[in-house]
PDB file of N, CA and C in Angstrom:
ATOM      1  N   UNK A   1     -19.422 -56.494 117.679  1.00  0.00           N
ATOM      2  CA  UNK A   1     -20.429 -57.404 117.152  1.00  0.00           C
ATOM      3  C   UNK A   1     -20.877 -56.908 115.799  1.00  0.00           C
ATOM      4  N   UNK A   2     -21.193 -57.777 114.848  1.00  0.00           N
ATOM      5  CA  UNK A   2     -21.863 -57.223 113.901  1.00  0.00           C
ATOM      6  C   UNK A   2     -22.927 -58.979 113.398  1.00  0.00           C
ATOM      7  N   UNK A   3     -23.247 -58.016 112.224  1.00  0.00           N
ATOM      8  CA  UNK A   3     -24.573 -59.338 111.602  1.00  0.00           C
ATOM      9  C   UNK A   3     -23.794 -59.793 110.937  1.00  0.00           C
ATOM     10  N   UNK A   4     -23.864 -61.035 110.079  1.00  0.00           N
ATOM     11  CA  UNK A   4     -23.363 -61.472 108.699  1.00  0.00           C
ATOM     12  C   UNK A   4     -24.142 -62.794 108.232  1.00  0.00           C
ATOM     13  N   UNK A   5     -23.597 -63.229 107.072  1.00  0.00           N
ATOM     14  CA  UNK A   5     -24.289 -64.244 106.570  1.00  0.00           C
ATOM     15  C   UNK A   5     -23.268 -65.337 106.602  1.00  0.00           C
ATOM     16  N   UNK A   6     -23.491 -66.499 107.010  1.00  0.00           N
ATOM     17  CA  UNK A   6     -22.953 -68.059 107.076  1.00  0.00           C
ATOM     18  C   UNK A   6     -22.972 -68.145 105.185  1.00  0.00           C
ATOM     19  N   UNK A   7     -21.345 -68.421 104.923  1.00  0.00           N
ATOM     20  CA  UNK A   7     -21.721 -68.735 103.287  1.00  0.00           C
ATOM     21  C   UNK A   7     -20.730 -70.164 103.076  1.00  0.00           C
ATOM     22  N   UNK A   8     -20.469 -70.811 104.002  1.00  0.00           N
ATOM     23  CA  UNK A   8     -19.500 -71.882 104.013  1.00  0.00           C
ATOM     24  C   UNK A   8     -18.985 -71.928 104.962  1.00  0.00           C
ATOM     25  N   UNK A   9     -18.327 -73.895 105.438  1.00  0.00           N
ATOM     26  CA  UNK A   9     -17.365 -74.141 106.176  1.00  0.00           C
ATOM     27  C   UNK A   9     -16.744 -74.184 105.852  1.00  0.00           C
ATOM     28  N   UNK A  10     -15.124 -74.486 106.764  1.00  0.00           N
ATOM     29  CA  UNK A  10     -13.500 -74.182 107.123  1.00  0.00           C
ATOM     30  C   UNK A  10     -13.559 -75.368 107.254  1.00  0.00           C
ATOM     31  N   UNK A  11     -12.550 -76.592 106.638  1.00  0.00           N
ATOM     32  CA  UNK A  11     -12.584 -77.944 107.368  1.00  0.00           C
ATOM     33  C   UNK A  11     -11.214 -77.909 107.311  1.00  0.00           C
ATOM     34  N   UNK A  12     -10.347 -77.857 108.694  1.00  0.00           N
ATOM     35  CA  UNK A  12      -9.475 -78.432 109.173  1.00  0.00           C
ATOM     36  C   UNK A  12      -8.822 -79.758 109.586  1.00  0.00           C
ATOM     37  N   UNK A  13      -7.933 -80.524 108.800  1.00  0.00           N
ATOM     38  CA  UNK A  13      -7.781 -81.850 109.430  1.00  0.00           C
ATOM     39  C   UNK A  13      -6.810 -81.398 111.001  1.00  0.00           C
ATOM     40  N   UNK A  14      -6.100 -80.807 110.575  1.00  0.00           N
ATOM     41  CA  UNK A  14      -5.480 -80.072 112.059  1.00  0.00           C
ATOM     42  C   UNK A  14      -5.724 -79.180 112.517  1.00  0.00           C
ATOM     43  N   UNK A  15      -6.019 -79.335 113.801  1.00  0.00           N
ATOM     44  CA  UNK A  15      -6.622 -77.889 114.872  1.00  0.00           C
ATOM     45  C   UNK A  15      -5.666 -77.848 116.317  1.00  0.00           C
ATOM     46  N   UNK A  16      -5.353 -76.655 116.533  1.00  0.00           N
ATOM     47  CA  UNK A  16      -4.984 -76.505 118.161  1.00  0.00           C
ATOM     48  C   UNK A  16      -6.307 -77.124 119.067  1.00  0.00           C
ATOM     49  N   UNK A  17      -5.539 -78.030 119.769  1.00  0.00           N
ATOM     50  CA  UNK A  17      -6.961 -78.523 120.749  1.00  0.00           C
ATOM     51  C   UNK A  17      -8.006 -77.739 121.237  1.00  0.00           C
ATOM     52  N   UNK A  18      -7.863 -76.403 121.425  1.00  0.00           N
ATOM     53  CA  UNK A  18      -9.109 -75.959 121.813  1.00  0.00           C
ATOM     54  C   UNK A  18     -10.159 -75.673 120.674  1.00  0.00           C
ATOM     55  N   UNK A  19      -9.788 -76.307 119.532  1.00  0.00           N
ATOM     56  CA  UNK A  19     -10.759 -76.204 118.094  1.00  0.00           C
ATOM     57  C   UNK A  19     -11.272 -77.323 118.306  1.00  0.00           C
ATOM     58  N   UNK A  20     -10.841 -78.482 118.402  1.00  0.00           N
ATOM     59  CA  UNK A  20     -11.262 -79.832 118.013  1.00  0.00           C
ATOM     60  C   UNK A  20     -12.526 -79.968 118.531  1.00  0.00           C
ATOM     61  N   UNK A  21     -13.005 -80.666 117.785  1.00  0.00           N
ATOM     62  CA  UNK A  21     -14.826 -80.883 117.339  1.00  0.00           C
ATOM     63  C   UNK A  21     -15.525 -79.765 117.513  1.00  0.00           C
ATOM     64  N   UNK A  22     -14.933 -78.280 117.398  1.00  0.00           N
ATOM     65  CA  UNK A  22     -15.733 -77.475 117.190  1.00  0.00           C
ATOM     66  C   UNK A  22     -16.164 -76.546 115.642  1.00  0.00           C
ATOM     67  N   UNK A  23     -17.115 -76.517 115.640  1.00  0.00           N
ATOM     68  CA  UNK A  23     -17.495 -75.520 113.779  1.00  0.00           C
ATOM     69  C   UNK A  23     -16.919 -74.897 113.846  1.00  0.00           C
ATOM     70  N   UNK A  24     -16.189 -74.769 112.238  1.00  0.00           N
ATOM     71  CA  UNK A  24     -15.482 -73.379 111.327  1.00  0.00           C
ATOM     72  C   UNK A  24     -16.165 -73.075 110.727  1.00  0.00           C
ATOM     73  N   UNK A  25     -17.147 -71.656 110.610  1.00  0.00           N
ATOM     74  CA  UNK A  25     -17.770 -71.480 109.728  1.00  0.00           C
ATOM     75  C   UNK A  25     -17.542 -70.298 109.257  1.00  0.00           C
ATOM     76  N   UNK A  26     -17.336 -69.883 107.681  1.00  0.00           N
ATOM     77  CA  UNK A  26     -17.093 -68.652 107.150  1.00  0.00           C
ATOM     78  C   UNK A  26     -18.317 -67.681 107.012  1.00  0.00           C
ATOM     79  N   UNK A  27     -17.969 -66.356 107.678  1.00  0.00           N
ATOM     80  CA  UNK A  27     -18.969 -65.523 107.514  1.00  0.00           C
ATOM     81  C   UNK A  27     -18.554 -64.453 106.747  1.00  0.00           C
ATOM     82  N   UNK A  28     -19.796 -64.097 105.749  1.00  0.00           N
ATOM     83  CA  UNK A  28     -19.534 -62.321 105.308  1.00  0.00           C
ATOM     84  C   UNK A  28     -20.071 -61.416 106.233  1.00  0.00           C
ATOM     85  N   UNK A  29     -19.687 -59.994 106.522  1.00  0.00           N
ATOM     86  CA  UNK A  29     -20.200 -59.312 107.296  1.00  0.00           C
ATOM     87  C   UNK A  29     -21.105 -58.165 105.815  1.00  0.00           C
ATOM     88  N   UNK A  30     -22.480 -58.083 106.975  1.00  0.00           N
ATOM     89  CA  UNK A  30     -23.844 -57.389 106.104  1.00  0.00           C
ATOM     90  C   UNK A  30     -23.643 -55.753 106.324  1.00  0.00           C
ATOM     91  N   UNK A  31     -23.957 -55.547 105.427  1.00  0.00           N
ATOM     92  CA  UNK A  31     -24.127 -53.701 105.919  1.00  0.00           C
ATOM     93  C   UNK A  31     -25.583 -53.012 106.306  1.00  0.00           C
ATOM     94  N   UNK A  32     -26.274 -52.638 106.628  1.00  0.00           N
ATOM     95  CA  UNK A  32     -26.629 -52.112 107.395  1.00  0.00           C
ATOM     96  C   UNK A  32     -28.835 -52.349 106.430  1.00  0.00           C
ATOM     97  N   UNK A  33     -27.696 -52.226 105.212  1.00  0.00           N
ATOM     98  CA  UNK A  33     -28.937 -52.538 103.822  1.00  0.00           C
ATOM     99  C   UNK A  33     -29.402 -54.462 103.661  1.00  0.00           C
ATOM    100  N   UNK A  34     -28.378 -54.951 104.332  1.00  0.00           N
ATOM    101  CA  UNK A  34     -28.514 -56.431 104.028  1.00  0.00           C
ATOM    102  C   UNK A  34     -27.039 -57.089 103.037  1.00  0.00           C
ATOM    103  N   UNK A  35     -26.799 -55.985 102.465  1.00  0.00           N
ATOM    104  CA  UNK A  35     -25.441 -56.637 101.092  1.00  0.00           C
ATOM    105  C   UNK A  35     -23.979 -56.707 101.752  1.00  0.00           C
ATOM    106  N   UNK A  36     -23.966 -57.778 101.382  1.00  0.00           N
ATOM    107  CA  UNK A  36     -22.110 -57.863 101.552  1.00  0.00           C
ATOM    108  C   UNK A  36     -21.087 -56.777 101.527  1.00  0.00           C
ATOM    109  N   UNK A  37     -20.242 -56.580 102.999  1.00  0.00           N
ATOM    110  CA  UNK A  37     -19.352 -55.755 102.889  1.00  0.00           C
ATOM    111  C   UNK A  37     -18.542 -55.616 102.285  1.00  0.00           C
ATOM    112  N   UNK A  38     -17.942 -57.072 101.555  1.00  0.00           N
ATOM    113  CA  UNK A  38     -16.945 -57.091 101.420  1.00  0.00           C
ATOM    114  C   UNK A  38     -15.731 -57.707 102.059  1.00  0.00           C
ATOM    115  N   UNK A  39     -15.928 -58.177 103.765  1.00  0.00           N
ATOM    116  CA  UNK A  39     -15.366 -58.494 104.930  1.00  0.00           C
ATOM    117  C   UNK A  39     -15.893 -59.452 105.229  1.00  0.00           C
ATOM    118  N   UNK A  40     -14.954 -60.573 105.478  1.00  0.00           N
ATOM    119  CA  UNK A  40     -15.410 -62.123 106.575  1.00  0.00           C
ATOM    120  C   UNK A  40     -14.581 -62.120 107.527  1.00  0.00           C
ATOM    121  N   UNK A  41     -15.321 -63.423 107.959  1.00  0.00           N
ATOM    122  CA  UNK A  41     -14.502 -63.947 108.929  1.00  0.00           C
ATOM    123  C   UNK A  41     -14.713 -65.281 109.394  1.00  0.00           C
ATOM    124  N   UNK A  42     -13.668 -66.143 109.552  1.00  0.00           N
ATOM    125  CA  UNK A  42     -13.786 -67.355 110.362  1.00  0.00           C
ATOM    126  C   UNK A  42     -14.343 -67.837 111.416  1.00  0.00           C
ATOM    127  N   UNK A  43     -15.424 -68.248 111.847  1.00  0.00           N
ATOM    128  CA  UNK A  43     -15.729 -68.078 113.175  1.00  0.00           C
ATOM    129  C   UNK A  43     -16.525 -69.226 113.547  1.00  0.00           C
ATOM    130  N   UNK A  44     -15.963 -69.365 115.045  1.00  0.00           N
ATOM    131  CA  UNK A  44     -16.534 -70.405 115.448  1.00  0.00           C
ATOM    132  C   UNK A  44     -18.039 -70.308 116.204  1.00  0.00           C
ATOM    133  N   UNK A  45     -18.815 -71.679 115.467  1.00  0.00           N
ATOM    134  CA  UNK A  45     -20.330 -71.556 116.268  1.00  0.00           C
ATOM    135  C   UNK A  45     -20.471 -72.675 116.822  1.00  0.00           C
ATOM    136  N   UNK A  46     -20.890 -71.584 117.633  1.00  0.00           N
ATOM    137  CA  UNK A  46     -21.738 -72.175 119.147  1.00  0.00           C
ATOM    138  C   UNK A  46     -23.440 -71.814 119.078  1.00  0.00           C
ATOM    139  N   UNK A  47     -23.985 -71.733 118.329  1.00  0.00           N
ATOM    140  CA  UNK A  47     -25.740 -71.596 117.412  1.00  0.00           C
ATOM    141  C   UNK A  47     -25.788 -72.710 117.050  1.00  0.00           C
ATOM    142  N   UNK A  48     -25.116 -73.660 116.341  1.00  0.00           N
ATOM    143  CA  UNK A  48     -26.100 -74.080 115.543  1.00  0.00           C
ATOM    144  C   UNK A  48     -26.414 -73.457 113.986  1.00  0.00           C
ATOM    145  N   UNK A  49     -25.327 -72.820 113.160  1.00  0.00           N
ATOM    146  CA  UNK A  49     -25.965 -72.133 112.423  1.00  0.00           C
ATOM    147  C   UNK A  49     -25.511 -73.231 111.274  1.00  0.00           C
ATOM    148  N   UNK A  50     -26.454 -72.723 109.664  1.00  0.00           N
ATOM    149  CA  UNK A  50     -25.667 -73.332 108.548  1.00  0.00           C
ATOM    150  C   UNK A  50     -25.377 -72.537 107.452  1.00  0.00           C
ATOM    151  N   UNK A  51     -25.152 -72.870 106.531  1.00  0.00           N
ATOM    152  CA  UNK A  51     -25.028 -71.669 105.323  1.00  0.00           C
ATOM    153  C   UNK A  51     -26.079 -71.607 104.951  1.00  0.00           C
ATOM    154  N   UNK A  52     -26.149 -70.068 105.038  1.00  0.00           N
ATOM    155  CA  UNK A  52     -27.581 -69.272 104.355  1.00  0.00           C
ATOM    156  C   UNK A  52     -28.135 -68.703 105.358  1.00  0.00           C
ATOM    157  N   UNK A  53     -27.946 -68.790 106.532  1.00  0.00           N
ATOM    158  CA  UNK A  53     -28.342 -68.466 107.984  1.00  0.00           C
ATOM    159  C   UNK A  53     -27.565 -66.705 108.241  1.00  0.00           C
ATOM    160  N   UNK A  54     -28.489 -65.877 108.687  1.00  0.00           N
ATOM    161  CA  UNK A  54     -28.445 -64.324 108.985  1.00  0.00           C
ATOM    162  C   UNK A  54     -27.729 -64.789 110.792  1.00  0.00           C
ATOM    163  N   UNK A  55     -26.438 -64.089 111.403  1.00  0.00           N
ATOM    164  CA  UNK A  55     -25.979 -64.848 112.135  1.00  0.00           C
ATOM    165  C   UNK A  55     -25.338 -63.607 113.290  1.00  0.00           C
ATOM    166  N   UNK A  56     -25.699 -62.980 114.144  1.00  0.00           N
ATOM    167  CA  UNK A  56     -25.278 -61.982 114.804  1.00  0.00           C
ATOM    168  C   UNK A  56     -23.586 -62.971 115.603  1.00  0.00           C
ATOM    169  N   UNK A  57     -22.145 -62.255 115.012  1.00  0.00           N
ATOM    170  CA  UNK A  57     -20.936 -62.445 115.338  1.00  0.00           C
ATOM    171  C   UNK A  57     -20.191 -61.514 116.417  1.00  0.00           C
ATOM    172  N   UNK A  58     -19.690 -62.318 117.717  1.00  0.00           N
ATOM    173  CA  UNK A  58     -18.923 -61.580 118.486  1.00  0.00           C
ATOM    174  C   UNK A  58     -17.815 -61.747 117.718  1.00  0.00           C
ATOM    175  N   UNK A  59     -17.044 -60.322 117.578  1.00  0.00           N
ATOM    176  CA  UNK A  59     -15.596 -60.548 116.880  1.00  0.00           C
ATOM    177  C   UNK A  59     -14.508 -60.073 118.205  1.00  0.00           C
ATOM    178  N   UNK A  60     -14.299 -60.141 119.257  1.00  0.00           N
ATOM    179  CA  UNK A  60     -13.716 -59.686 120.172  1.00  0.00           C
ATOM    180  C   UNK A  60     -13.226 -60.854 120.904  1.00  0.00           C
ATOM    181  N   UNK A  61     -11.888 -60.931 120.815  1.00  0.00           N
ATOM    182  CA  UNK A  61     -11.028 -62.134 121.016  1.00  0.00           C
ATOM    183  C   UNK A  61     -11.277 -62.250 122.564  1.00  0.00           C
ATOM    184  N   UNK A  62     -11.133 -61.294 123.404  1.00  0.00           N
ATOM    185  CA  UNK A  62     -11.596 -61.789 125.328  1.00  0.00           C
ATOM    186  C   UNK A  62     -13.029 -62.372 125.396  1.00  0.00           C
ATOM    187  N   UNK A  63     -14.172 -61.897 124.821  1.00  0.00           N
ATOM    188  CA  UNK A  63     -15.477 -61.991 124.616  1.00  0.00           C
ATOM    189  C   UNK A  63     -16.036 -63.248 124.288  1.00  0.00           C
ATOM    190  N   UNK A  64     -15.294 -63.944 123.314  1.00  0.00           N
ATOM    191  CA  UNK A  64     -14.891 -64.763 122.466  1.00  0.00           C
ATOM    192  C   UNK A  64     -14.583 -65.895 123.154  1.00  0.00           C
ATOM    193  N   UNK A  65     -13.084 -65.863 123.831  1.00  0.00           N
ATOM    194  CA  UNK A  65     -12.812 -67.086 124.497  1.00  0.00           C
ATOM    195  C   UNK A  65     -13.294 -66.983 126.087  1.00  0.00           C
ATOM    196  N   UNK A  66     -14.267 -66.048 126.145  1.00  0.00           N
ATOM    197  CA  UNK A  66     -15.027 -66.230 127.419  1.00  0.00           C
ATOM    198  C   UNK A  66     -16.292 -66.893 127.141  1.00  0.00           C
ATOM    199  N   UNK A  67     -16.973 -67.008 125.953  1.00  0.00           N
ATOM    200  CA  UNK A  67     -17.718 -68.122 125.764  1.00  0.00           C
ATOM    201  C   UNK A  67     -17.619 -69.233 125.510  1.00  0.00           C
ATOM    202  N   UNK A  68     -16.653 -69.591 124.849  1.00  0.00           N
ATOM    203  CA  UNK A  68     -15.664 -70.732 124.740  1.00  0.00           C
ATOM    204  C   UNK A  68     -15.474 -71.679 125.993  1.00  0.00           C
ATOM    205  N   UNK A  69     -14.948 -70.891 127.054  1.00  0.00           N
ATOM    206  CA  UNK A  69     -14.544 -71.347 128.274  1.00  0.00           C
ATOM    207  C   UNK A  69     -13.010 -71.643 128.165  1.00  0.00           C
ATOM    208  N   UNK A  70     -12.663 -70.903 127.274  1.00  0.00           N
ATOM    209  CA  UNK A  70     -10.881 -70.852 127.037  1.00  0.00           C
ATOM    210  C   UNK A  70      -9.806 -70.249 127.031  1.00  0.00           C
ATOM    211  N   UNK A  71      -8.495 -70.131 127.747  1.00  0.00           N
ATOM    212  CA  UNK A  71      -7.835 -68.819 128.271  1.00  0.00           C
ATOM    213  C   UNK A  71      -6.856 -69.803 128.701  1.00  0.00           C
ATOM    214  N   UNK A  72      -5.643 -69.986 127.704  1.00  0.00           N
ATOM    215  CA  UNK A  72      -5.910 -68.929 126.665  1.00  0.00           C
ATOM    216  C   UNK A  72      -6.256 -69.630 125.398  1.00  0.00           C
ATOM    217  N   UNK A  73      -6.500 -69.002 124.476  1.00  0.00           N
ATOM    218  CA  UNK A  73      -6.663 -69.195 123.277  1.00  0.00           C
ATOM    219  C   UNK A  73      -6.851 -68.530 121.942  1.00  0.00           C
ATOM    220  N   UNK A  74      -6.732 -69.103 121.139  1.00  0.00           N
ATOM    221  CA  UNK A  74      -6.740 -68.130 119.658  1.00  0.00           C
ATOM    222  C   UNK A  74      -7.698 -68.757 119.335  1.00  0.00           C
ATOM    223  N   UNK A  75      -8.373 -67.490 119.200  1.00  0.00           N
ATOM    224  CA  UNK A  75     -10.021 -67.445 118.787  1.00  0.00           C
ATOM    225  C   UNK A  75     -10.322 -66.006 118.865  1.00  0.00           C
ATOM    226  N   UNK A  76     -10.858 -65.041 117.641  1.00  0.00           N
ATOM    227  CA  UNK A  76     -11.300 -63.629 117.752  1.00  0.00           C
ATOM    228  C   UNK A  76     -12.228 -63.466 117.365  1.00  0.00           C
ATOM    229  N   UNK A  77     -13.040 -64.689 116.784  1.00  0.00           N
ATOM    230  CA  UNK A  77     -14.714 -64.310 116.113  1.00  0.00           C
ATOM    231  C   UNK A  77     -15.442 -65.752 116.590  1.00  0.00           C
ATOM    232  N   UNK A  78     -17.059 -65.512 117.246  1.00  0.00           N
ATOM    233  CA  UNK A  78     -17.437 -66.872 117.256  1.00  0.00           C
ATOM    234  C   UNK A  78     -19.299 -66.096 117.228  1.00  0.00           C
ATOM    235  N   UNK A  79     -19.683 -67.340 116.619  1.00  0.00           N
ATOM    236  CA  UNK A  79     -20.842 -66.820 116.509  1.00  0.00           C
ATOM    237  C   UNK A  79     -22.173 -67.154 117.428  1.00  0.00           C
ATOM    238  N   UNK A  80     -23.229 -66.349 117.787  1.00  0.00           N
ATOM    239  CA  UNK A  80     -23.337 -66.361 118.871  1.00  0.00           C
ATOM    240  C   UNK A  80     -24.918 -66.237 119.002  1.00  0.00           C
ATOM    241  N   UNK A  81     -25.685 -66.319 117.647  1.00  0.00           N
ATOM    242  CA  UNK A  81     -26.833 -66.051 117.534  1.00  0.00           C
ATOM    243  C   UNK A  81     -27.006 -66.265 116.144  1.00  0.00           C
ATOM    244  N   UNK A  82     -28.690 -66.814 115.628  1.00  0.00           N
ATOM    245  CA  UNK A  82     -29.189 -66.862 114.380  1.00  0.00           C
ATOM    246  C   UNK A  82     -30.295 -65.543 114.446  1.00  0.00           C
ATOM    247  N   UNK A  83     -30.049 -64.632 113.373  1.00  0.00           N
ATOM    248  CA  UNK A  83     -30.522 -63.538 113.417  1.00  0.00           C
ATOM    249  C   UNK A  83     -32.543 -63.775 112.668  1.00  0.00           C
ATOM    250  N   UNK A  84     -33.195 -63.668 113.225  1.00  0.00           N
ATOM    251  CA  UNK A  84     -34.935 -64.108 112.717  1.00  0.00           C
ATOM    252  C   UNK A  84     -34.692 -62.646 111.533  1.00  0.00           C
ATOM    253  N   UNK A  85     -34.860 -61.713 112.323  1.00  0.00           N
ATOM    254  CA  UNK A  85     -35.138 -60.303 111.480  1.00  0.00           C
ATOM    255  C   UNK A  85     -34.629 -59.069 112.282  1.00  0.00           C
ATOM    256  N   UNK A  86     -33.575 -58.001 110.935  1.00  0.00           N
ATOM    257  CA  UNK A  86     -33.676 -56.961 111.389  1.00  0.00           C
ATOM    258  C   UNK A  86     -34.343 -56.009 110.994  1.00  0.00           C
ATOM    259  N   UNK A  87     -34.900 -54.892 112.356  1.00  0.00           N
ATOM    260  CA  UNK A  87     -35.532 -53.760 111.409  1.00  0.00           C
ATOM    261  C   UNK A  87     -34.822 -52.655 112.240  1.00  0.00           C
ATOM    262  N   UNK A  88     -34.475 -51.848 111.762  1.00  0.00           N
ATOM    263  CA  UNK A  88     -33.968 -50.306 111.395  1.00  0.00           C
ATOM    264  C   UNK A  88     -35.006 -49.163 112.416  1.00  0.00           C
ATOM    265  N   UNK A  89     -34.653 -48.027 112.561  1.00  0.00           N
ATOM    266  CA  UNK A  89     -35.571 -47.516 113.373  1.00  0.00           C
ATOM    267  C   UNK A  89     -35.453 -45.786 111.894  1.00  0.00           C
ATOM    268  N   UNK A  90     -36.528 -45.298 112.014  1.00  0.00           N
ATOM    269  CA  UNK A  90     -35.862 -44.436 110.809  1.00  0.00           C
ATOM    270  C   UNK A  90     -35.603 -43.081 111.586  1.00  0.00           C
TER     271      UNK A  90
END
């Protein structure tokens, strides 16, 4: 799992059926300070999220299509939460 930020959708006119009518949304993954890693990922939501949205991501493909309700399937990131606030413990 990690945090990231929603910075755009994926629009597919073709999808393997277990995509269809579901969100592509591109995420950056945050580091620990808030700033871009450097690293995204494609991922499908199940939140509710939009761009600009702080977005806690399962990236674990079993994890993944066990929320889904799909097996099998290709799917390794889906998102799984809108993040309010993090704080750090020092």
């Amino acid at each position: 799992m990690y945090i990231g930020r929603v910075v755009g959708s994926v629009v597919a006119t073709i999808k393997t059926p277990h995509l269809e009518s579901r969100r592509l949304l591109l995420v950056d993954h945050l580091n620990l300070d808030g700033r871009k890693s450097g690293d995204y990922d494609i991922a499908v939501d199940v939140a509710q999220a939009g761009p600009g949205d702080t977005v806690l991501v399962l990236d674990e493909g079993n994890g993944a299509r066990q929320i889904l309700g799909i097996d099998p399937g290709a799917v390794r990131a889906v998102i799984v939460g809108v993040v309010d606030e993090v704080t750090l413990a020092e």
